[in-house]
C-alpha atoms as a PDB file:
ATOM      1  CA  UNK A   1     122.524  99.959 133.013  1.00  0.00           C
ATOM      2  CA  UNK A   2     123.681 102.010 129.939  1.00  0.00           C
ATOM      3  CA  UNK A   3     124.626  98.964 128.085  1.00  0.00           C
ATOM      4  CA  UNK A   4     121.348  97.522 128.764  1.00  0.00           C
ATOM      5  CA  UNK A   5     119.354 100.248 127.713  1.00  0.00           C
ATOM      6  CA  UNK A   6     121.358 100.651 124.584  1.00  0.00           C
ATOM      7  CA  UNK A   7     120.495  97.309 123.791  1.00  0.00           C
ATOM      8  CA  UNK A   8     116.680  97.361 124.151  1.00  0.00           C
ATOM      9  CA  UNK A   9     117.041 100.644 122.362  1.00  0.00           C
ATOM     10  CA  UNK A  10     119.056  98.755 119.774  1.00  0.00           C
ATOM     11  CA  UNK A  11     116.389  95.428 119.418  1.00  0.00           C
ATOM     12  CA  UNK A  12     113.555  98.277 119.214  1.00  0.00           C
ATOM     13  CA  UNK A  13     115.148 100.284 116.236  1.00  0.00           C
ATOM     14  CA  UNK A  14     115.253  97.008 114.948  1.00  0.00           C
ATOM     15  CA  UNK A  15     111.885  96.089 114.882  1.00  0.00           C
ATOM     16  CA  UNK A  16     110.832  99.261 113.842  1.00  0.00           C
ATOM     17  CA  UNK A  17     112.994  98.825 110.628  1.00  0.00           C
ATOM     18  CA  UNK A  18     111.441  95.484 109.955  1.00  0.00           C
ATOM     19  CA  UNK A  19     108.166  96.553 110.724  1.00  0.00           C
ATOM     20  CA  UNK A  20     108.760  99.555 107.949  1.00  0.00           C
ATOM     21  CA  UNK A  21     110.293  97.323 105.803  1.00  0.00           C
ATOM     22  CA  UNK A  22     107.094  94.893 105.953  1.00  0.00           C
ATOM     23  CA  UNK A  23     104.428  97.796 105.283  1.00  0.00           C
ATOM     24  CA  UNK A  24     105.888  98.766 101.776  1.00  0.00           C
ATOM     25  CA  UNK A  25     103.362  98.137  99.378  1.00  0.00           C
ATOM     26  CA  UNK A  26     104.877  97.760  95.217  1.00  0.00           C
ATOM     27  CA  UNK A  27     104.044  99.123  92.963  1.00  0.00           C
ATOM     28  CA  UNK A  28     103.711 102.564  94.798  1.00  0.00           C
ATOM     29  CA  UNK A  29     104.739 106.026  94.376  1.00  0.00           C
ATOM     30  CA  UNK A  30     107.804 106.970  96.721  1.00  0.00           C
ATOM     31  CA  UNK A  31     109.422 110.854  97.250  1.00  0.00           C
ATOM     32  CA  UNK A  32     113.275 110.847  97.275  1.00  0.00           C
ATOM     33  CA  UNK A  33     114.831 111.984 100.960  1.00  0.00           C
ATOM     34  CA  UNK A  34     118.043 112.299 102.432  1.00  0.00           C
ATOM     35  CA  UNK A  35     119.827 113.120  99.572  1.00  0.00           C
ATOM     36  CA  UNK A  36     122.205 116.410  99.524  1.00  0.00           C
ATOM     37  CA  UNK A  37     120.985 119.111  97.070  1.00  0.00           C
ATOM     38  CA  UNK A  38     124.246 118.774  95.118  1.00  0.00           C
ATOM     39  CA  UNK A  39     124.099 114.760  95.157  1.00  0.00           C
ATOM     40  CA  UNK A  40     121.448 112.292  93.345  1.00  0.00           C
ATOM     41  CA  UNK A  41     120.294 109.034  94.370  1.00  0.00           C
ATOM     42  CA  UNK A  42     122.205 106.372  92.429  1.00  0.00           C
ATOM     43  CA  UNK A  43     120.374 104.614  90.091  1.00  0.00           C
ATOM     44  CA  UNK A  44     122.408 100.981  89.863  1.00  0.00           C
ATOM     45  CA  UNK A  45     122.255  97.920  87.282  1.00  0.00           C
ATOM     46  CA  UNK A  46     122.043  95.417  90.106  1.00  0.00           C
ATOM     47  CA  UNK A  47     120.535  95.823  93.725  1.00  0.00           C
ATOM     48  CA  UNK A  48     123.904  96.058  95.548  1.00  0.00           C
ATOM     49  CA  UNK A  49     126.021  98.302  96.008  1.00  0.00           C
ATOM     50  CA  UNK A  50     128.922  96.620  95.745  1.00  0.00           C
ATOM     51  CA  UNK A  51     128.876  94.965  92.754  1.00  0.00           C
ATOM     52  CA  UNK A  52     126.199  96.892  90.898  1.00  0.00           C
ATOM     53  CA  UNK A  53     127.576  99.527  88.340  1.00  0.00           C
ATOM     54  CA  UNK A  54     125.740 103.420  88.557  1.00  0.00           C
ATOM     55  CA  UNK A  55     123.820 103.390  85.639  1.00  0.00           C
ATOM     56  CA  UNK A  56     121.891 106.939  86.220  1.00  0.00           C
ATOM     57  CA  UNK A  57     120.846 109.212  89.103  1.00  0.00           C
ATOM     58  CA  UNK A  58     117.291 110.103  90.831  1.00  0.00           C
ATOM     59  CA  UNK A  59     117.348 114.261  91.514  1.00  0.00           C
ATOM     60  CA  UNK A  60     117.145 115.007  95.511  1.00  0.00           C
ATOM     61  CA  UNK A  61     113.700 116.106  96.571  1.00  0.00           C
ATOM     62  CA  UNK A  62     112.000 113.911  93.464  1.00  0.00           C
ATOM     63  CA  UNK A  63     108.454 113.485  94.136  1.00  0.00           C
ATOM     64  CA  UNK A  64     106.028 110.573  93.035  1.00  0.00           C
ATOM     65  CA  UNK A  65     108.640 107.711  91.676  1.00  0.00           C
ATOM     66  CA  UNK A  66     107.383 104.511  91.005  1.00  0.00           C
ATOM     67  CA  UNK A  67     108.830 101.798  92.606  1.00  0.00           C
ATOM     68  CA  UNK A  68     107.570  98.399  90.495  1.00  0.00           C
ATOM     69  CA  UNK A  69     109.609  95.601  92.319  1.00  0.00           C
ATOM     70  CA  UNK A  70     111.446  95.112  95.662  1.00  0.00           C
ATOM     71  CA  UNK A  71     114.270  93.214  96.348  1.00  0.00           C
ATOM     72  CA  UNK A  72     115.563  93.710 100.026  1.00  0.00           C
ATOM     73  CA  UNK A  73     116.304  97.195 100.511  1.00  0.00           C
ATOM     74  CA  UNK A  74     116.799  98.193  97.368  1.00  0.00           C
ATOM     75  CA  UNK A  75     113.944  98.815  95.144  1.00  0.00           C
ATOM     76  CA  UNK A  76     113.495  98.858  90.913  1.00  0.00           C
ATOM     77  CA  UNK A  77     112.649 102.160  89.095  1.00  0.00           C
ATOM     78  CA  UNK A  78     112.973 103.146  85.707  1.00  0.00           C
ATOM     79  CA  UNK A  79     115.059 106.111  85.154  1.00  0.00           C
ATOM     80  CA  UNK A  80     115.594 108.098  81.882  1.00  0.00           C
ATOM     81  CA  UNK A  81     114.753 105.136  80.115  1.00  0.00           C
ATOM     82  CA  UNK A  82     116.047 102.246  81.154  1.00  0.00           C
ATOM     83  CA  UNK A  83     115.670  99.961  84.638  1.00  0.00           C
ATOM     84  CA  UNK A  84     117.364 100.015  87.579  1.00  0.00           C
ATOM     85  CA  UNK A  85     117.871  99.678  91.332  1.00  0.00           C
ATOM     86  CA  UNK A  86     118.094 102.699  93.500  1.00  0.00           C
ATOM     87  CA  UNK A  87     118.925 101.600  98.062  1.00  0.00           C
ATOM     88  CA  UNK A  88     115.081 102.012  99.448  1.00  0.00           C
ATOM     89  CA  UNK A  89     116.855 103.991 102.201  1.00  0.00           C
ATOM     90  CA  UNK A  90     116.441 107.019 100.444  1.00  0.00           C
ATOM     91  CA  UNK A  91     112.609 106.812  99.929  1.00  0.00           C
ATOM     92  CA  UNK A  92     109.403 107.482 102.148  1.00  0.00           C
ATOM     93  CA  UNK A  93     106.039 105.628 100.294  1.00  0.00           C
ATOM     94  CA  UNK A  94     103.715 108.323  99.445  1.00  0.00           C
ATOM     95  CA  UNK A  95     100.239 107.444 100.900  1.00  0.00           C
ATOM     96  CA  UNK A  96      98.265 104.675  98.628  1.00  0.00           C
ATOM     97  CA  UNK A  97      94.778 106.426  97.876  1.00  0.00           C
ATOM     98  CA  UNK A  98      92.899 103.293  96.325  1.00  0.00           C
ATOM     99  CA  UNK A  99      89.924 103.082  94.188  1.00  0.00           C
ATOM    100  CA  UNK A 100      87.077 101.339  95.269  1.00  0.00           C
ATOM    101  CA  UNK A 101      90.172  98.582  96.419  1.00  0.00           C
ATOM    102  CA  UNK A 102      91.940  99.105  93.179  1.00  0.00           C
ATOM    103  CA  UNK A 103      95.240 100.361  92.812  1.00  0.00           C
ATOM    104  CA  UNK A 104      95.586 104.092  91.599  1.00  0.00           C
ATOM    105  CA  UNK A 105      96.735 103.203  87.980  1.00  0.00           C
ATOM    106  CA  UNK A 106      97.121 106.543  85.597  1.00  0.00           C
ATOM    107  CA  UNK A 107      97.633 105.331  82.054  1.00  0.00           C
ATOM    108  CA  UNK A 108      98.566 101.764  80.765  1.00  0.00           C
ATOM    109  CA  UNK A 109     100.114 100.876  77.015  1.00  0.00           C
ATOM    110  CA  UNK A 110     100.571  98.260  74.228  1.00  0.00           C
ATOM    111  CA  UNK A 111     102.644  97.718  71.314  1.00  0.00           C
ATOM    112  CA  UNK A 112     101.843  96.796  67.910  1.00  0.00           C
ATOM    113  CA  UNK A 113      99.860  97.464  68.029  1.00  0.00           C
ATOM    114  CA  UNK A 114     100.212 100.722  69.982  1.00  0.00           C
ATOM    115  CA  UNK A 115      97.552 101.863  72.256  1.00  0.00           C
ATOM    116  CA  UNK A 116      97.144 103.969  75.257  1.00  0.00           C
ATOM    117  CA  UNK A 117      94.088 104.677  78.272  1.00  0.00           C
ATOM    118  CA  UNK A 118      94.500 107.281  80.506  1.00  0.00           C
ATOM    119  CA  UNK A 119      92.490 106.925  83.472  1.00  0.00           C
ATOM    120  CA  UNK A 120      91.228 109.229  86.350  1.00  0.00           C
ATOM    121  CA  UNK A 121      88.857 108.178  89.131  1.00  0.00           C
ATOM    122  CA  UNK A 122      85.825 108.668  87.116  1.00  0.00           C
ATOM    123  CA  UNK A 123      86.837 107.957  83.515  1.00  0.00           C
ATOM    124  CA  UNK A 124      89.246 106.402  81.082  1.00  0.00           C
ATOM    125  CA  UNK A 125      90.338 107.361  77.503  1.00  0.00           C
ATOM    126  CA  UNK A 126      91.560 105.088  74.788  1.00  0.00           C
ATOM    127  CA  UNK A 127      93.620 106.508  72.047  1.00  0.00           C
ATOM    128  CA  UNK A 128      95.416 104.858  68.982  1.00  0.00           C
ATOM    129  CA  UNK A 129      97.645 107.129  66.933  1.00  0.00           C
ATOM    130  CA  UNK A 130      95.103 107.036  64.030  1.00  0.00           C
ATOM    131  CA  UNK A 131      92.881 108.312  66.749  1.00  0.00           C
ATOM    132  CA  UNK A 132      94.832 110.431  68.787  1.00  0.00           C
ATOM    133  CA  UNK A 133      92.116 112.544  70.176  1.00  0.00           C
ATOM    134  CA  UNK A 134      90.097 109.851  72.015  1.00  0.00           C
ATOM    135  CA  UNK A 135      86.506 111.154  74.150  1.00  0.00           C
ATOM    136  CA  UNK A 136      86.522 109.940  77.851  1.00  0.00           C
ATOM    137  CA  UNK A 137      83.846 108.071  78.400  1.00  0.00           C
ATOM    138  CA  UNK A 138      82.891 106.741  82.043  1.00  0.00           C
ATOM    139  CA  UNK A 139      84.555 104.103  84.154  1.00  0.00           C
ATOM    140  CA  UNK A 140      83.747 101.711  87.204  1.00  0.00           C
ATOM    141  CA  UNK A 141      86.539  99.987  89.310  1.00  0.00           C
ATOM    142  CA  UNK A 142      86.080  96.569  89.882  1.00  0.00           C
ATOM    143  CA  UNK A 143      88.230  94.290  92.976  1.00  0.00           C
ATOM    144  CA  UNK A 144      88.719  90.398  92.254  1.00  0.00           C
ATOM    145  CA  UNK A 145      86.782  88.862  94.935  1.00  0.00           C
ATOM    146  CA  UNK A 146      88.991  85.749  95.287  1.00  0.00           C
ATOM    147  CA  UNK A 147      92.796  87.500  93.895  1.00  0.00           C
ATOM    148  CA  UNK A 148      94.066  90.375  96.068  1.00  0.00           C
ATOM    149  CA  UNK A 149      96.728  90.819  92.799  1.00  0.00           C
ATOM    150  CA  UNK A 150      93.996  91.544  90.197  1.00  0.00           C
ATOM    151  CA  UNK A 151      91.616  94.263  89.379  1.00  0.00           C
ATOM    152  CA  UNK A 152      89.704  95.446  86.610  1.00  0.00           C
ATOM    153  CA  UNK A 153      87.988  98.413  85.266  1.00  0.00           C
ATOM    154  CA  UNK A 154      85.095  98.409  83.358  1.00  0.00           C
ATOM    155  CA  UNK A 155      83.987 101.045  80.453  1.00  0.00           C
ATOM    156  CA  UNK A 156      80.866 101.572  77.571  1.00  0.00           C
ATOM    157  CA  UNK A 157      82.998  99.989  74.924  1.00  0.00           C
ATOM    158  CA  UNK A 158      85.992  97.931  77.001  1.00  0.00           C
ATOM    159  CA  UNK A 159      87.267  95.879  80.011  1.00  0.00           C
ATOM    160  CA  UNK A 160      90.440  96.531  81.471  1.00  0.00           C
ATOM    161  CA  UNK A 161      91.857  93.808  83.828  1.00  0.00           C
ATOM    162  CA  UNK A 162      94.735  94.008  85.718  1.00  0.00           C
ATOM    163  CA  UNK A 163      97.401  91.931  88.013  1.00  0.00           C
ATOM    164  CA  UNK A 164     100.273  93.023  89.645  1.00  0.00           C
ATOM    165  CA  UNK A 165     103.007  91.069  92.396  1.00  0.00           C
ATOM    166  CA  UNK A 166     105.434  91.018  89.258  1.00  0.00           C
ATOM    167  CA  UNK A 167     107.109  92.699  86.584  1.00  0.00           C
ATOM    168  CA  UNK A 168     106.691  92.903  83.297  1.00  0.00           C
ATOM    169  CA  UNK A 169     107.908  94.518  80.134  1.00  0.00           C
ATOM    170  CA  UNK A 170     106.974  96.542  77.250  1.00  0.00           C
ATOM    171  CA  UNK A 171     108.415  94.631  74.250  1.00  0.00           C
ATOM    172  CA  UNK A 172     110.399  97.648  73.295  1.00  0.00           C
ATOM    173  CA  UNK A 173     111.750  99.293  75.780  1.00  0.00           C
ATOM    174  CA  UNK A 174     114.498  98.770  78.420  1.00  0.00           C
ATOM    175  CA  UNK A 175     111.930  99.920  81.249  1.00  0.00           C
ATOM    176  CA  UNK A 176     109.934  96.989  83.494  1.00  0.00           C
ATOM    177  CA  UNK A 177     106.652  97.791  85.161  1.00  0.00           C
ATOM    178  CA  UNK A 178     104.773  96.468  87.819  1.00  0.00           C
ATOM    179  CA  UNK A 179     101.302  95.979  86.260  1.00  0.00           C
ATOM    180  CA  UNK A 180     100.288  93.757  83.721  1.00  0.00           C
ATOM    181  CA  UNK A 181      97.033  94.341  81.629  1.00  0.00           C
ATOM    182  CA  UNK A 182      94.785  93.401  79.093  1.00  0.00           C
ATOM    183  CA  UNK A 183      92.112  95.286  77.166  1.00  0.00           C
ATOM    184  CA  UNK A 184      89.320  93.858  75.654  1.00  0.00           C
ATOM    185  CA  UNK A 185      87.388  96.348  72.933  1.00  0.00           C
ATOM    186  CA  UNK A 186      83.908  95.552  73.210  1.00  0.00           C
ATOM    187  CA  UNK A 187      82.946  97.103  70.498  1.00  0.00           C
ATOM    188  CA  UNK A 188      85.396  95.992  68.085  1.00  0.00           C
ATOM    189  CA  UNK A 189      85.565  92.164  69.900  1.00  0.00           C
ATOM    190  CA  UNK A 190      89.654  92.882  70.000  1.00  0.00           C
ATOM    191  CA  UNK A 191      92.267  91.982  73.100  1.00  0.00           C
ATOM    192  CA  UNK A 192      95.389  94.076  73.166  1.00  0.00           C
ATOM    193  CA  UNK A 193      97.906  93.266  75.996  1.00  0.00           C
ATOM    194  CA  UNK A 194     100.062  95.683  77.459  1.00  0.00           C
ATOM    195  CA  UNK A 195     101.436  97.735  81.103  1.00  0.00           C
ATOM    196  CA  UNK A 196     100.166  99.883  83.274  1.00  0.00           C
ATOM    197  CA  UNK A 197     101.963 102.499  85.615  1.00  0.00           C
ATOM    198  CA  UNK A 198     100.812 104.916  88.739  1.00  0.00           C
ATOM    199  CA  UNK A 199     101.919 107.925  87.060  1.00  0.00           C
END
């Protein structure tokens, strides 16, 4: 009888992992658990851990890391500057708040040239470094109707879109991201390319 009801017990726990496994929605914002106060979460240059080297650590207790890319348990952060794969094990999703079916993206950037917008829920600000000090101006969020990847935001003097189910890089950097984006300057009648992140 004990065997048996080990067994369903066993079959359950399973499903329940799968299940968990199954709900975790990338790019999202995950809090580090489980990991002794005098430990960190490795931080690997391949998802196994095995065969992939420790190429940095996560702090115990971190809150709001983004995880851009999944590949069985083990998920793909950047950390202190570089990518890499840290065991999903060790991570509980934060709760996705979305916008108007958007995903919560903070601030996206390009290169060459450089650009920045920092976004909240009700505006956005574009900055340049010749014009550093850049006035929010209002913002409207903006689901695809027909992509559940894509989303765009729409400003006075630019239209952001935005996909994500990917990753994609900077140009410059060692770091990946898990949003894709393109700006279009109304105003100006420019398109810059660049990332986006949660945080």
């Amino acid at each position: 009888m004990r065997a048996a009801f080990a067994a369903v017990l066993i079959w359950a726990l399973g499903l329940a992992g799968a299940a968990n496994a199954q709900s975790i929605q990338v790019p999202g914002l995950f809090d580090v658990v489980g990991v002794s106060a005098d430990d960190v979460l490795n931080v690997r240059d391949a998802p196994n851990a095995t065969t992939g080297q420790i190429i940095g650590g996560v702090p115990p207790n971190t809150k709001g890391l983004e995880i851009v890319h999944t590949e069985g348990r083990w998920g793909l952060v950047n950390q202190d500057g570089r990518a890499g794969w840290i065991h999903m094990g060790f991570v509980l999703a934060q709760p996705m708040v979305r916008r108007r079916g958007t995903l919560p993206i903070t601030r996206c950037i390009g290169n060459e040239p450089f650009w920045s917008l920092t976004l909240t829920d009700t505006d956005a600000a574009f900055a340049t470094p010749d014009t550093p000090d850049a006035v929010a101006q209002p913002v409207t969020f903006h689901a695809s109707q027909n992509h559940v990847n894509r989303f765009a935001v729409a400003g006075p003097s630019f239209l952001l879109t935005v996909r994500h189910g990917g990753t994609w890089t900077d140009g410059m950097s060692d770091q990946v991201y898990g949003f894709a984006a393109d700006l279009f300057l109304t105003d100006q009648k420019v398109l810059l390319s660049g990332v986006c992140t949660l945080r």
